[in-house]
N, C-alpha and C. Protein backbone atom coordinates (compact mmCIF):
# COMPACT_ATOMS: atom_id res chain seq x y z
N UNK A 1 334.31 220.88 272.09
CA UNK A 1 334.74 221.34 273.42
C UNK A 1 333.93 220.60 274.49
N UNK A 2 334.80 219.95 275.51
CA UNK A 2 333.79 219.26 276.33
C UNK A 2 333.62 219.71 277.52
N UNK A 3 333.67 221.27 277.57
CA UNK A 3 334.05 221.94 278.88
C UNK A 3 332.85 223.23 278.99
N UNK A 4 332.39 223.22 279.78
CA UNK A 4 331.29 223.80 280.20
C UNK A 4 331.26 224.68 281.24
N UNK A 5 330.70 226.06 281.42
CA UNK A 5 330.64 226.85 282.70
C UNK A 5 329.32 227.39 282.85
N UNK A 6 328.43 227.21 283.33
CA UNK A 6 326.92 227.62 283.52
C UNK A 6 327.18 228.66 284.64
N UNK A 7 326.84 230.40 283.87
CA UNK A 7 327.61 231.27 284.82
C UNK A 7 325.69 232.32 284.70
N UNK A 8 325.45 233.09 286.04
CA UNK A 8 324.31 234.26 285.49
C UNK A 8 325.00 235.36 285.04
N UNK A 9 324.25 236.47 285.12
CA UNK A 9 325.15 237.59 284.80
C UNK A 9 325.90 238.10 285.56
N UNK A 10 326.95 238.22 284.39
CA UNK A 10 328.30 238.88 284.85
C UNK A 10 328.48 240.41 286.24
N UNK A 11 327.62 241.27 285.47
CA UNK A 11 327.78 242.11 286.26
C UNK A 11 326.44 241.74 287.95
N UNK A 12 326.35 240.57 288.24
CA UNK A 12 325.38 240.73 289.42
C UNK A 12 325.49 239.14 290.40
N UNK A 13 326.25 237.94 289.50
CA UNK A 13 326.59 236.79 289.83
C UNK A 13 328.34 236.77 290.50
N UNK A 14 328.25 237.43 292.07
CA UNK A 14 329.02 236.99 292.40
C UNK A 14 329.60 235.74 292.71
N UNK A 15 329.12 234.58 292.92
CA UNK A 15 329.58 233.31 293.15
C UNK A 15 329.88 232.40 291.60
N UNK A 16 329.52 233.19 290.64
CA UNK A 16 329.54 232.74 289.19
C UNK A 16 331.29 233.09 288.75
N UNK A 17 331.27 234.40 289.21
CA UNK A 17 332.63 234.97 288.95
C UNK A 17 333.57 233.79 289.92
N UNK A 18 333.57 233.31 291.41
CA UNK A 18 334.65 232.80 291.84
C UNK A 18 334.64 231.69 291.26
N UNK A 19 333.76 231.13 290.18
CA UNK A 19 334.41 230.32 289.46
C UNK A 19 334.85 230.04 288.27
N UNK A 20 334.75 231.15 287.85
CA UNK A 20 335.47 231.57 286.49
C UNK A 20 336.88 232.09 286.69
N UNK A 21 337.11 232.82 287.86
CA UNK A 21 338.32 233.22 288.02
C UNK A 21 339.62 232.15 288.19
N UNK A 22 338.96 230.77 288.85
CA UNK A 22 340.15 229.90 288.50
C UNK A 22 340.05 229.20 287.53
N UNK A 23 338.69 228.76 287.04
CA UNK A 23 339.04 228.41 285.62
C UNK A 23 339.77 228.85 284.45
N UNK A 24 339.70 229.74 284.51
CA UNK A 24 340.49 231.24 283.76
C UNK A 24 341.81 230.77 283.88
N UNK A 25 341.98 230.98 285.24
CA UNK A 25 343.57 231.07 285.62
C UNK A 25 343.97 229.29 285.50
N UNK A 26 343.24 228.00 284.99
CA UNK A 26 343.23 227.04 284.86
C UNK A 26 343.86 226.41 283.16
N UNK A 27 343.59 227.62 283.05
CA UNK A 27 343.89 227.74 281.52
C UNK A 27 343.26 226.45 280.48
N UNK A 28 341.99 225.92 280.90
CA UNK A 28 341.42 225.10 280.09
C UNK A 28 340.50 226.05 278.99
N UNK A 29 340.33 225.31 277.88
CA UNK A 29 339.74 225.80 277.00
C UNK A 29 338.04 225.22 277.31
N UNK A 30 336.60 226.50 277.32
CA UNK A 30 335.74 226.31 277.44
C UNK A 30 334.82 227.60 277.17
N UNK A 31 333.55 226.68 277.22
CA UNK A 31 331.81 227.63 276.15
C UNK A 31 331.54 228.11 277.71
N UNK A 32 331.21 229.24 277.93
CA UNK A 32 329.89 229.79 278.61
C UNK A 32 328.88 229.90 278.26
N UNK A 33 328.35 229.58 279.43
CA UNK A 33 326.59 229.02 279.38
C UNK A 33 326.18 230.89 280.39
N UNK A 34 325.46 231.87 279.66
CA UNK A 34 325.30 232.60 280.37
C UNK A 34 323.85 232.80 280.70
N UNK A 35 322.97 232.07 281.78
CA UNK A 35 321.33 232.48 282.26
C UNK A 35 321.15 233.81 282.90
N UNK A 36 320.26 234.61 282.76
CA UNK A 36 320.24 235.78 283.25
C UNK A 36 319.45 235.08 284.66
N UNK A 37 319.37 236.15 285.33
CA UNK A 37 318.83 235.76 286.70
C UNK A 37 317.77 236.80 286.86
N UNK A 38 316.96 236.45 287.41
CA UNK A 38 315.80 236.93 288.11
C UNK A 38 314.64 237.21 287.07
N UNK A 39 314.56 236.36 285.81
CA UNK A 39 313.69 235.99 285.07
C UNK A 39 312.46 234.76 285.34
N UNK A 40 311.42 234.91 284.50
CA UNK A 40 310.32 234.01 284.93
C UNK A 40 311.02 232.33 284.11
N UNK A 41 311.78 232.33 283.14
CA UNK A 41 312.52 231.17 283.03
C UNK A 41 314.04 230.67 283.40
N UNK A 42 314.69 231.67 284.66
CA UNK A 42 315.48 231.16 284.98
C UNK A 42 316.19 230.16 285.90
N UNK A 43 314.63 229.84 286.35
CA UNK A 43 315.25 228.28 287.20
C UNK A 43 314.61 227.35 286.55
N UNK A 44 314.05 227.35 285.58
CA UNK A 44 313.85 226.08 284.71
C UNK A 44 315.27 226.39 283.71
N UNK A 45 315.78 227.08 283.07
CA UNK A 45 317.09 227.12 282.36
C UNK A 45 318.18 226.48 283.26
N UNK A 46 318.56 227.04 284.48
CA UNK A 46 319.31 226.08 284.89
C UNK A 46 319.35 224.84 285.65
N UNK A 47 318.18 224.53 286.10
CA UNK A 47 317.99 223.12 285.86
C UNK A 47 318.31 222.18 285.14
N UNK A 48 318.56 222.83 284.04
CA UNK A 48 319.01 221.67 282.79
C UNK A 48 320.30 221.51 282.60
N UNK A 49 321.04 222.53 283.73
CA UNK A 49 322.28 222.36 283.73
C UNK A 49 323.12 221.54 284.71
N UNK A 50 322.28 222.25 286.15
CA UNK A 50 323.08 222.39 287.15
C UNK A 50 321.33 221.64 288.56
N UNK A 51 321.74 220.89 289.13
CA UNK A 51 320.74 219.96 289.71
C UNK A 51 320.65 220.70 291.14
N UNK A 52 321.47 221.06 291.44
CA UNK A 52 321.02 222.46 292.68
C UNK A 52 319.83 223.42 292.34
N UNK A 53 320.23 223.85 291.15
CA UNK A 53 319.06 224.74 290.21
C UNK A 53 319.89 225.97 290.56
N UNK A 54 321.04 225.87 291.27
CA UNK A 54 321.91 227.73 291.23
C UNK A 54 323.00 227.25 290.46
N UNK A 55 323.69 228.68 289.72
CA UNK A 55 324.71 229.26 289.73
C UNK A 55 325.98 228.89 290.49
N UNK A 56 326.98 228.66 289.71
CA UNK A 56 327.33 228.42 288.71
C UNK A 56 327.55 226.95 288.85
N UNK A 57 327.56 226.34 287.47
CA UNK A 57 327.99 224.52 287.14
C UNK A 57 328.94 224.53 285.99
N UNK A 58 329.96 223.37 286.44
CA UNK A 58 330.54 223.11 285.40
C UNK A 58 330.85 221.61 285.01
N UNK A 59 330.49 221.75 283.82
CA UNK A 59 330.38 220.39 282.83
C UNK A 59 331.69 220.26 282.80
N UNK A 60 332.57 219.49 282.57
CA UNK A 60 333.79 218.57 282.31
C UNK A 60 334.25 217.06 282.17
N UNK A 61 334.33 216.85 280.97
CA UNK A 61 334.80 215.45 280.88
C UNK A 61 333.42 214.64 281.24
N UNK A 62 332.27 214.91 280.74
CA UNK A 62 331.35 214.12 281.90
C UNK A 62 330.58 214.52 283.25
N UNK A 63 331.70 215.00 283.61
CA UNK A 63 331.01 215.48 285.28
C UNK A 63 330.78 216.62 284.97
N UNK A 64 329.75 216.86 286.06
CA UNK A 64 328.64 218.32 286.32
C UNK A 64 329.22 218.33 288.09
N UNK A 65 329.86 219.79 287.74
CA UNK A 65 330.15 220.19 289.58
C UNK A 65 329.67 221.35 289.79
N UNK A 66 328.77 221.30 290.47
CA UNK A 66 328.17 222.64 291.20
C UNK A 66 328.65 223.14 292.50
N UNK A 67 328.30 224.24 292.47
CA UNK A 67 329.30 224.96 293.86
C UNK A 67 330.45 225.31 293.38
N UNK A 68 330.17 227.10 293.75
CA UNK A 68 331.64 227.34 293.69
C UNK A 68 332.90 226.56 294.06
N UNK A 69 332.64 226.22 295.39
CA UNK A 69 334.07 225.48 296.03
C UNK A 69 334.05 224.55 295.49
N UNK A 70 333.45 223.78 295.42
CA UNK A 70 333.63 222.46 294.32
C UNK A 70 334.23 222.91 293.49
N UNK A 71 333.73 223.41 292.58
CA UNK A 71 334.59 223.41 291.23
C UNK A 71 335.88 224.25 291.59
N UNK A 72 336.17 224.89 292.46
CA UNK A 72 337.84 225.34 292.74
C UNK A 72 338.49 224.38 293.24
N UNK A 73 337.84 223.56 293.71
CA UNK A 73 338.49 222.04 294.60
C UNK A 73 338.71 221.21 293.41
N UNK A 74 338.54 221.24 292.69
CA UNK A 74 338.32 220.59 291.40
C UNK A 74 339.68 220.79 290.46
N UNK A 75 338.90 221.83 290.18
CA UNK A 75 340.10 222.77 289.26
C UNK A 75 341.82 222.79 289.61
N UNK A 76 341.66 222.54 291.29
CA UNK A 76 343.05 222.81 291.95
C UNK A 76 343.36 221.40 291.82
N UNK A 77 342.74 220.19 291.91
CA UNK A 77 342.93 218.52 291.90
C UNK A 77 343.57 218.76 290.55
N UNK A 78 342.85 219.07 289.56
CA UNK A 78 342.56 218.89 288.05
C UNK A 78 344.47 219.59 287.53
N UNK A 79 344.42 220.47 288.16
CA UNK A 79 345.82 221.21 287.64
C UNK A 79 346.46 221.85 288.64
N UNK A 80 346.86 220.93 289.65
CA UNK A 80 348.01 221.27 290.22
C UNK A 80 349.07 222.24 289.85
N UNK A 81 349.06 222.14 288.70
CA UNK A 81 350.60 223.51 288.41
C UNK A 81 350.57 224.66 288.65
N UNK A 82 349.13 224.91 288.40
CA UNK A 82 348.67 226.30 288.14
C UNK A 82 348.46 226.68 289.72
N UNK A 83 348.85 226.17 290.66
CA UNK A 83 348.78 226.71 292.13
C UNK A 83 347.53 227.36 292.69
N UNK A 84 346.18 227.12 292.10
CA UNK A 84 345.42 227.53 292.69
C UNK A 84 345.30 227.92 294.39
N UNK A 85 346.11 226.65 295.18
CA UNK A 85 346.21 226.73 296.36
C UNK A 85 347.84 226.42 296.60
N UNK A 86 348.43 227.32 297.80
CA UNK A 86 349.21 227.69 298.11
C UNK A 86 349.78 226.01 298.28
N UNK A 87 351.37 225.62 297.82
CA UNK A 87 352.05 224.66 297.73
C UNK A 87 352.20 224.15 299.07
N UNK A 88 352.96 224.90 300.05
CA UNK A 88 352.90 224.28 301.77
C UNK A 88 352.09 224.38 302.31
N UNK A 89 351.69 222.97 303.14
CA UNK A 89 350.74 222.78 303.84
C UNK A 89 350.27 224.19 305.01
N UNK A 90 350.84 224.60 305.60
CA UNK A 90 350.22 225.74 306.73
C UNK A 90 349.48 226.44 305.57
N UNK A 91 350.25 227.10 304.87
CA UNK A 91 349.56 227.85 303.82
C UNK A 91 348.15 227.76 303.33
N UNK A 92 348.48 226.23 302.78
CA UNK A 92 347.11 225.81 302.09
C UNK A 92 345.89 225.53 303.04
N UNK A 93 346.45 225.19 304.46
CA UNK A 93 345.39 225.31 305.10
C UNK A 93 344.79 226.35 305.47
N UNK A 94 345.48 227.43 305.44
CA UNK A 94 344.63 228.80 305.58
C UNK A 94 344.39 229.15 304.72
N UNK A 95 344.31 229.16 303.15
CA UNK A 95 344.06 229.28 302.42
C UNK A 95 342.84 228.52 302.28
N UNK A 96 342.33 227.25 302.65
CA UNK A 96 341.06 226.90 302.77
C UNK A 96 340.14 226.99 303.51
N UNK A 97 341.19 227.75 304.70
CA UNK A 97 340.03 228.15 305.88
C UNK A 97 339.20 229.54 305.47
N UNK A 98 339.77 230.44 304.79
CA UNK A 98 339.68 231.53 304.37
C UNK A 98 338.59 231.80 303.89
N UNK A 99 338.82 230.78 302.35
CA UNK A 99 337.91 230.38 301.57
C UNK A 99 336.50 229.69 301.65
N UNK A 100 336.79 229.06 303.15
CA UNK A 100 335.48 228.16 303.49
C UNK A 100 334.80 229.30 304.52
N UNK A 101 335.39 230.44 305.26
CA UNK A 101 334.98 231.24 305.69
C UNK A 101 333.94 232.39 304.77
N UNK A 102 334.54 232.43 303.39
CA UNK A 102 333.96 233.26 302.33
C UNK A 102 332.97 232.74 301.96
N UNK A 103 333.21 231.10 301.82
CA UNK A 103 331.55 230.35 301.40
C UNK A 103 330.52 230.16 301.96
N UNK A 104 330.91 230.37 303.70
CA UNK A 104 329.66 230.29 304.27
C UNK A 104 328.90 230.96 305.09
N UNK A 105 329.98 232.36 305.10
CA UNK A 105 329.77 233.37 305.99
C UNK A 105 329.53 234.66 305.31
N UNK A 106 329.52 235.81 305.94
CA UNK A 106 329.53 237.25 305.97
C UNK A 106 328.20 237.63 305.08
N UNK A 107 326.81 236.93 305.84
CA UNK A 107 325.61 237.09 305.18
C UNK A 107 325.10 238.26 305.05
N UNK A 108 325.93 239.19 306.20
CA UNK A 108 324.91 240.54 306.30
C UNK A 108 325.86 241.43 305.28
N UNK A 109 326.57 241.47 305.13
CA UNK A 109 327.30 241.93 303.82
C UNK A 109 326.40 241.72 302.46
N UNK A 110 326.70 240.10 301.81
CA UNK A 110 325.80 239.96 300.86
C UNK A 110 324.58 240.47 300.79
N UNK A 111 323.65 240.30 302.01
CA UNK A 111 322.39 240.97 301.91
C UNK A 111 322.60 242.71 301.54
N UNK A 112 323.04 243.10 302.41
CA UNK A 112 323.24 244.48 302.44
C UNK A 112 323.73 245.24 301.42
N UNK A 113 324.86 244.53 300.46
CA UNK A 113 325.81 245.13 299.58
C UNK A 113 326.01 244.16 298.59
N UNK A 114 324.52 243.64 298.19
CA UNK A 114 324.74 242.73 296.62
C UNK A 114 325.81 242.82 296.01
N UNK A 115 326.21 242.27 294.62
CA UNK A 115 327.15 242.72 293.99
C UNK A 115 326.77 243.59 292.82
N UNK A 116 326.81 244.31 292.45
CA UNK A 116 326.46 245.36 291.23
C UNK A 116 327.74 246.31 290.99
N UNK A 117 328.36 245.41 289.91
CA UNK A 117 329.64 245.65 289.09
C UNK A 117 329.37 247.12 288.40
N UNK A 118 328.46 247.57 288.00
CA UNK A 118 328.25 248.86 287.11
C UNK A 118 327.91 250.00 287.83
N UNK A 119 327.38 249.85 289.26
CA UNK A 119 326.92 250.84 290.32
C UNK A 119 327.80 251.26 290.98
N UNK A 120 327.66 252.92 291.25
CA UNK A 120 328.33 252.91 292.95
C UNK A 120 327.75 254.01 293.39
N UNK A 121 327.49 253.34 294.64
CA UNK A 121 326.35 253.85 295.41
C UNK A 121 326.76 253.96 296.89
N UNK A 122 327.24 254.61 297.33
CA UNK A 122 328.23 254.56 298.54
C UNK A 122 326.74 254.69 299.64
N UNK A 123 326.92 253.66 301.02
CA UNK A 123 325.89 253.20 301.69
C UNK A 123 326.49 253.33 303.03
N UNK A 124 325.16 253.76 303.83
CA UNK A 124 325.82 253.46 305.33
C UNK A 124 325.23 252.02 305.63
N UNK A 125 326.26 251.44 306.39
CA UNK A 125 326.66 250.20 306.71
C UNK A 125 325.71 250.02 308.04
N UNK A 126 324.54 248.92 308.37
CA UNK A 126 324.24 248.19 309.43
C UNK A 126 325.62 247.32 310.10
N UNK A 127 325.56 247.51 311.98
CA UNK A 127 325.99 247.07 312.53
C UNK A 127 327.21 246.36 312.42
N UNK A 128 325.75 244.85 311.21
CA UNK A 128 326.17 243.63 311.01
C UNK A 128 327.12 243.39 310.16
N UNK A 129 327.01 244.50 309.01
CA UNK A 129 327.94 244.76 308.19
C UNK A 129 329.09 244.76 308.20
N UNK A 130 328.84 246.06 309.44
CA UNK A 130 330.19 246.49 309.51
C UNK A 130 331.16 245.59 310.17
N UNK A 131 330.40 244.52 310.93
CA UNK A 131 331.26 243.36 311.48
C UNK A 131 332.07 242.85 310.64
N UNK A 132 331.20 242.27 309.28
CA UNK A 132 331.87 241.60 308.19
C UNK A 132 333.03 242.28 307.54
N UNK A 133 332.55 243.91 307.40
CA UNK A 133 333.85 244.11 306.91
C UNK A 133 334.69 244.18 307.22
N UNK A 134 335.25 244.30 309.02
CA UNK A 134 336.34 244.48 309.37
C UNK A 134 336.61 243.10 309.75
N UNK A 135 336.01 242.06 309.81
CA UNK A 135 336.44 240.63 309.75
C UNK A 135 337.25 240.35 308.42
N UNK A 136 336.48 240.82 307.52
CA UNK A 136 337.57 240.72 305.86
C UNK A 136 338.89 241.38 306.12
N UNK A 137 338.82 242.54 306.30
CA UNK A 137 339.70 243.62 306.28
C UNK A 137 341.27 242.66 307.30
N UNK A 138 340.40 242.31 308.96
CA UNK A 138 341.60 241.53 308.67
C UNK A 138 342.45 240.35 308.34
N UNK A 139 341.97 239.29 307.61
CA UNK A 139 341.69 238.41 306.97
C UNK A 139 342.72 238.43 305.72
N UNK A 140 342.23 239.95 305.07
CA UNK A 140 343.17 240.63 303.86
C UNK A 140 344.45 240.87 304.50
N UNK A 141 344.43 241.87 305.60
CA UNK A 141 345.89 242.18 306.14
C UNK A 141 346.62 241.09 306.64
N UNK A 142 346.32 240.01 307.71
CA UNK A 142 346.93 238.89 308.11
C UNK A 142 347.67 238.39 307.12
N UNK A 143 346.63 237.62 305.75
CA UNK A 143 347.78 236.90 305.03
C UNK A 143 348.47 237.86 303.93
N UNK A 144 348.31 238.93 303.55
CA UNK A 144 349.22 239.94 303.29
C UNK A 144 350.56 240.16 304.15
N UNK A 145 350.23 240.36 305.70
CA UNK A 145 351.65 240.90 306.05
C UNK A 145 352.12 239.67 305.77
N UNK A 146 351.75 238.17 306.16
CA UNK A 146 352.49 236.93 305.70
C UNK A 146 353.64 237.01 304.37
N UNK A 147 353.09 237.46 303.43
CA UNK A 147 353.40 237.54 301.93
C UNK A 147 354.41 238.63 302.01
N UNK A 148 354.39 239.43 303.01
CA UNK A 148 355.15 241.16 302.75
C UNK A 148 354.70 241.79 302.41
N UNK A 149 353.40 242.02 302.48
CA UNK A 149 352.43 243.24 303.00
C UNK A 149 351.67 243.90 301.20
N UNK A 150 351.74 243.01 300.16
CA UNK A 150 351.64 243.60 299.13
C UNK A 150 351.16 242.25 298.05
N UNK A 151 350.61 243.04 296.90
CA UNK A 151 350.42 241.66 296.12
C UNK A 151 348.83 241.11 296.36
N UNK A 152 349.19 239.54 296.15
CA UNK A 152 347.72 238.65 296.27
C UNK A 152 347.85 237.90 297.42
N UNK A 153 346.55 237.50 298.43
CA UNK A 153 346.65 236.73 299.42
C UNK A 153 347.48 236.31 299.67
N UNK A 154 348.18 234.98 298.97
CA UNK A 154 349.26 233.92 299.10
C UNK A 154 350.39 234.52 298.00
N UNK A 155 350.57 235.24 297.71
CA UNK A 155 351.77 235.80 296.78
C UNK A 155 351.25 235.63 295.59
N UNK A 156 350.76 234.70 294.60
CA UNK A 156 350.73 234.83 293.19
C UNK A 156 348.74 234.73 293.31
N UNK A 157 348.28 235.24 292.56
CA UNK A 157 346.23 234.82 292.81
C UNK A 157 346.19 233.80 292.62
N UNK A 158 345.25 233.42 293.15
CA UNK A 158 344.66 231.83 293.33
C UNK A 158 343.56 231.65 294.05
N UNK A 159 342.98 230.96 294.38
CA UNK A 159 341.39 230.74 294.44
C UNK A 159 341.30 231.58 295.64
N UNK A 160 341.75 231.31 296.77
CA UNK A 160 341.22 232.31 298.10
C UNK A 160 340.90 233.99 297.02
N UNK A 161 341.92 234.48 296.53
CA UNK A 161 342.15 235.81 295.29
C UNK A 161 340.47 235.72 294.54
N UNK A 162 339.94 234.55 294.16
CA UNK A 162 338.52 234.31 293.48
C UNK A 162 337.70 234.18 294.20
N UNK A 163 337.46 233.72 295.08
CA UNK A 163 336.73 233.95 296.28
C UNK A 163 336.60 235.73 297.04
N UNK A 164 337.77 235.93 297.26
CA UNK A 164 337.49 237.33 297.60
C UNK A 164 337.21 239.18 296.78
N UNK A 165 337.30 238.31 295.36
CA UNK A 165 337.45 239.55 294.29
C UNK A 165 336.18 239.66 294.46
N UNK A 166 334.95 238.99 294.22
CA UNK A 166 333.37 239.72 294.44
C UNK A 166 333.36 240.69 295.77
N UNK A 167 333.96 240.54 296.94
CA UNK A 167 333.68 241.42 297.82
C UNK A 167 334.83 242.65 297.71
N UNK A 168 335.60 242.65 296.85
CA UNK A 168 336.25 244.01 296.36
C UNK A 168 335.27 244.87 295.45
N UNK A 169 334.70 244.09 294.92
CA UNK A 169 333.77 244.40 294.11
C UNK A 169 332.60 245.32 294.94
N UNK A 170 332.55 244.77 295.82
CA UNK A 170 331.22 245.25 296.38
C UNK A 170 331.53 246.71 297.27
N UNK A 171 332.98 246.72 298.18
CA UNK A 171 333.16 247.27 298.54
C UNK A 171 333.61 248.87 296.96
N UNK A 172 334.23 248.56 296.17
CA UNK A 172 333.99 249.58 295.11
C UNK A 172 332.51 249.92 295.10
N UNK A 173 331.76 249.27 295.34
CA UNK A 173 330.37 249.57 294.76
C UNK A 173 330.30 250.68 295.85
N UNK A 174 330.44 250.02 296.94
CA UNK A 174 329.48 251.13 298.29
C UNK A 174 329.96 251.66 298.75
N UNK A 175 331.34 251.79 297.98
CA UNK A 175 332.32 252.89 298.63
C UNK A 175 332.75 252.60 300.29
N UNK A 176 333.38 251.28 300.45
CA UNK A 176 333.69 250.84 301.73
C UNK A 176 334.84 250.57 301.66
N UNK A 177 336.00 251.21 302.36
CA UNK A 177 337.23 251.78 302.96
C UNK A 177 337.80 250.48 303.92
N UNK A 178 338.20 249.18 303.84
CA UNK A 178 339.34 248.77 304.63
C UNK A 178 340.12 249.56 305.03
N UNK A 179 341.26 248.87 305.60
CA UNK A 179 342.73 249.68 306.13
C UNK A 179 343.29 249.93 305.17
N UNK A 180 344.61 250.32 305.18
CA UNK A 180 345.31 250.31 304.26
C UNK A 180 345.87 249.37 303.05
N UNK A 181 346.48 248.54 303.87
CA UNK A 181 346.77 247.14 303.18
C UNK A 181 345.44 246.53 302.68
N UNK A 182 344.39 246.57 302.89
CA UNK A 182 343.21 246.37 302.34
C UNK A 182 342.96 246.56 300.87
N UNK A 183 343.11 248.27 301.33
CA UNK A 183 342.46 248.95 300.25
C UNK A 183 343.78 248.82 298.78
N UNK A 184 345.02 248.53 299.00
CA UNK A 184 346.02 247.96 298.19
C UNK A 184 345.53 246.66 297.75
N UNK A 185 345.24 245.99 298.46
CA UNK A 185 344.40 244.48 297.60
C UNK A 185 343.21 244.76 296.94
N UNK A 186 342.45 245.53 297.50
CA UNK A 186 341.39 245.91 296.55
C UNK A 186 342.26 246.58 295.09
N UNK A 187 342.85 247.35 295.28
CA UNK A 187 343.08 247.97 294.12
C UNK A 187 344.25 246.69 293.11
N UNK A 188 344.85 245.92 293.52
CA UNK A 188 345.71 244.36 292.98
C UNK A 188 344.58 244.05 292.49
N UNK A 189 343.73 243.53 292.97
CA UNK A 189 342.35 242.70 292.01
C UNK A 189 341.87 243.46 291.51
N UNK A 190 341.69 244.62 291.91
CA UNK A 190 340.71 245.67 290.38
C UNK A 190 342.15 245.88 289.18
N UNK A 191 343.32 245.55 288.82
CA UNK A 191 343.76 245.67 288.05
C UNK A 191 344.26 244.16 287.53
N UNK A 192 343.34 242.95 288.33
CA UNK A 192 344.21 241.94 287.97
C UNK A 192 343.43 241.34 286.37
N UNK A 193 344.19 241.02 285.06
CA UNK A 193 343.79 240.90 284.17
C UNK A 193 342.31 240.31 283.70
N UNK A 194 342.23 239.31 284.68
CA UNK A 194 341.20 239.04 284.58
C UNK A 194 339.87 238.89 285.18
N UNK A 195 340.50 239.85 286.44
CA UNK A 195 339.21 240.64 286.91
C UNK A 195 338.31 241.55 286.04
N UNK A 196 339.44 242.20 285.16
CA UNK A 196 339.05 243.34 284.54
C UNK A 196 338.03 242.65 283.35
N UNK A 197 338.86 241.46 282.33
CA UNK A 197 338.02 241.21 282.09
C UNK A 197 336.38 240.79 281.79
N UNK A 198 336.62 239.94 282.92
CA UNK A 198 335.06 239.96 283.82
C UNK A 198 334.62 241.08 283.71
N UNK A 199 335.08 242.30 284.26
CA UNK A 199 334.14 243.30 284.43
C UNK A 199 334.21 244.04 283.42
N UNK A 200 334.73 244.13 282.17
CA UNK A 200 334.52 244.91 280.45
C UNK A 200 333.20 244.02 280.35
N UNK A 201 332.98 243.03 280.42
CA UNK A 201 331.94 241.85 279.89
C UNK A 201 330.66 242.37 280.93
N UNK A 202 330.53 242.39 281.92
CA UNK A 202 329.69 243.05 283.22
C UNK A 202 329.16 244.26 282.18
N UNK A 203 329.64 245.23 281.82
CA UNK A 203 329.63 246.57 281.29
C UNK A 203 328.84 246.75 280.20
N UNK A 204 328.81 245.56 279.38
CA UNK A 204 328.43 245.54 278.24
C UNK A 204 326.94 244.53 278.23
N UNK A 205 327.01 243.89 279.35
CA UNK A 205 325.51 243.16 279.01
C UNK A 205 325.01 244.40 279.27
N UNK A 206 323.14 243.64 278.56
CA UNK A 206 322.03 244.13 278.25
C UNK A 206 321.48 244.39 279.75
N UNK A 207 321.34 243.36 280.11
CA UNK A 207 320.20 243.14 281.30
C UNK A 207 320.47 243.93 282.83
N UNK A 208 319.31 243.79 283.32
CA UNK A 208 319.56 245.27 284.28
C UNK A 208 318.37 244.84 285.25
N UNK A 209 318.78 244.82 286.54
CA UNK A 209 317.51 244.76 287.26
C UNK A 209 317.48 245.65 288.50
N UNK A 210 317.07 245.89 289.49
CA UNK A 210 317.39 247.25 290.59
C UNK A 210 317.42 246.15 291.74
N UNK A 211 318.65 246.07 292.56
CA UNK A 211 318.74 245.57 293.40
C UNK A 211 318.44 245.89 294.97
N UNK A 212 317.94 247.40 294.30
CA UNK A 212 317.28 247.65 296.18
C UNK A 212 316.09 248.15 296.37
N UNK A 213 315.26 247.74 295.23
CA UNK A 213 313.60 247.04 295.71
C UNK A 213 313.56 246.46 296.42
């Protein structure tokens, strides 16, 4: 197998998951590489993978691509069929704006509301937070009503869908309420096959660390 995914753990590596979710949906055959995180050897382990020294990399054919978006930029070059990104251009461009919005933004969220797949711990929300979430919230509804108000982002999942399933995630965790149409996409990705997956696998690791020390 010459296909590689250098992922941390499942239940606490959100940016690991958005790139498994299109690989997944890429339908290539490949080994996970799973490093736990927040160990005294886990940035010498992935070093040997991944030359950023984070989460997640993937080996293919030769090449090593780090970064989530990379490797969805990748994946979508690599297999066009599988529609990772929406076929017409308007589309796909908001579909990458979306996505490039998810990669580089909504810090006070992440800080505030890690990802912890096995917890729920319902939290009151700083300010900053709460900015982020109703920036998602409408983000979710916009290209929903686009689609007819139901379903995945762009009608079928696809990477913007992998990009935004960790912060469904999070919002399950802390018990945080979008609108309506929101909270219907949250509940589309908590039943989408291989969300779930991911998260049976989350459930069952060992490792455990407390994320609000």
């Amino acid at each position: 197998m010459d296909t590689t995914l250098v992922i941390g753990n499942k239940n606490y590596s959100s940016w690991s998951l958005r790139a498994w979710l299109p690989l997944r949906q890429a339908g290539l055959s490949f080994r996970e590489e799973v490093i736990p995180l927040r160990r005294k050897d886990t940035a010498e382990r992935i070093l040997t993978w991944s030359p950023s020294g984070k989460v997640p990399a993937l080996l293919h054919e030769g090449n090593t691509i780090w970064d989530s978006l990379a490797i969805g930029e990748y994946l979508a070059d690599l297999c066009p069929q599988v529609g990772l990104l929406p076929a017409e251009r308007p589309a796909r461009a908001r579909a990458r704006s979306i996505i490039a919005e998810m990669h580089a933004g909504f810090v006070a969220l992440r800080k505030e509301c890690p990802m912890d797949m096995r917890a729920h711990r319902p939290a009151e929300l700083s300010a900053d937070t709460q900015r982020d979430v109703e920036r998602i919230s409408a983000i979710w509804e916009d290209c929903l009503e686009a689609v007819g108000g139901t379903g995945f982002l762009f009608g079928a999942p696809g990477l913007a869908d992998a990009f935004y399933a960790p912060v469904a995630s999070r919002f399950a965790t802390y018990g945080i309420l979008p609108g309506p149409l929101g909270q219907a996409y949250m509940q589309q990705v908590q039943e989408w096959p291989l969300y779930q997956e991911w998260l049976n696998a989350a459930r069952q690791e060992a490792w455990d660390f407390n994320l609000t020390a």
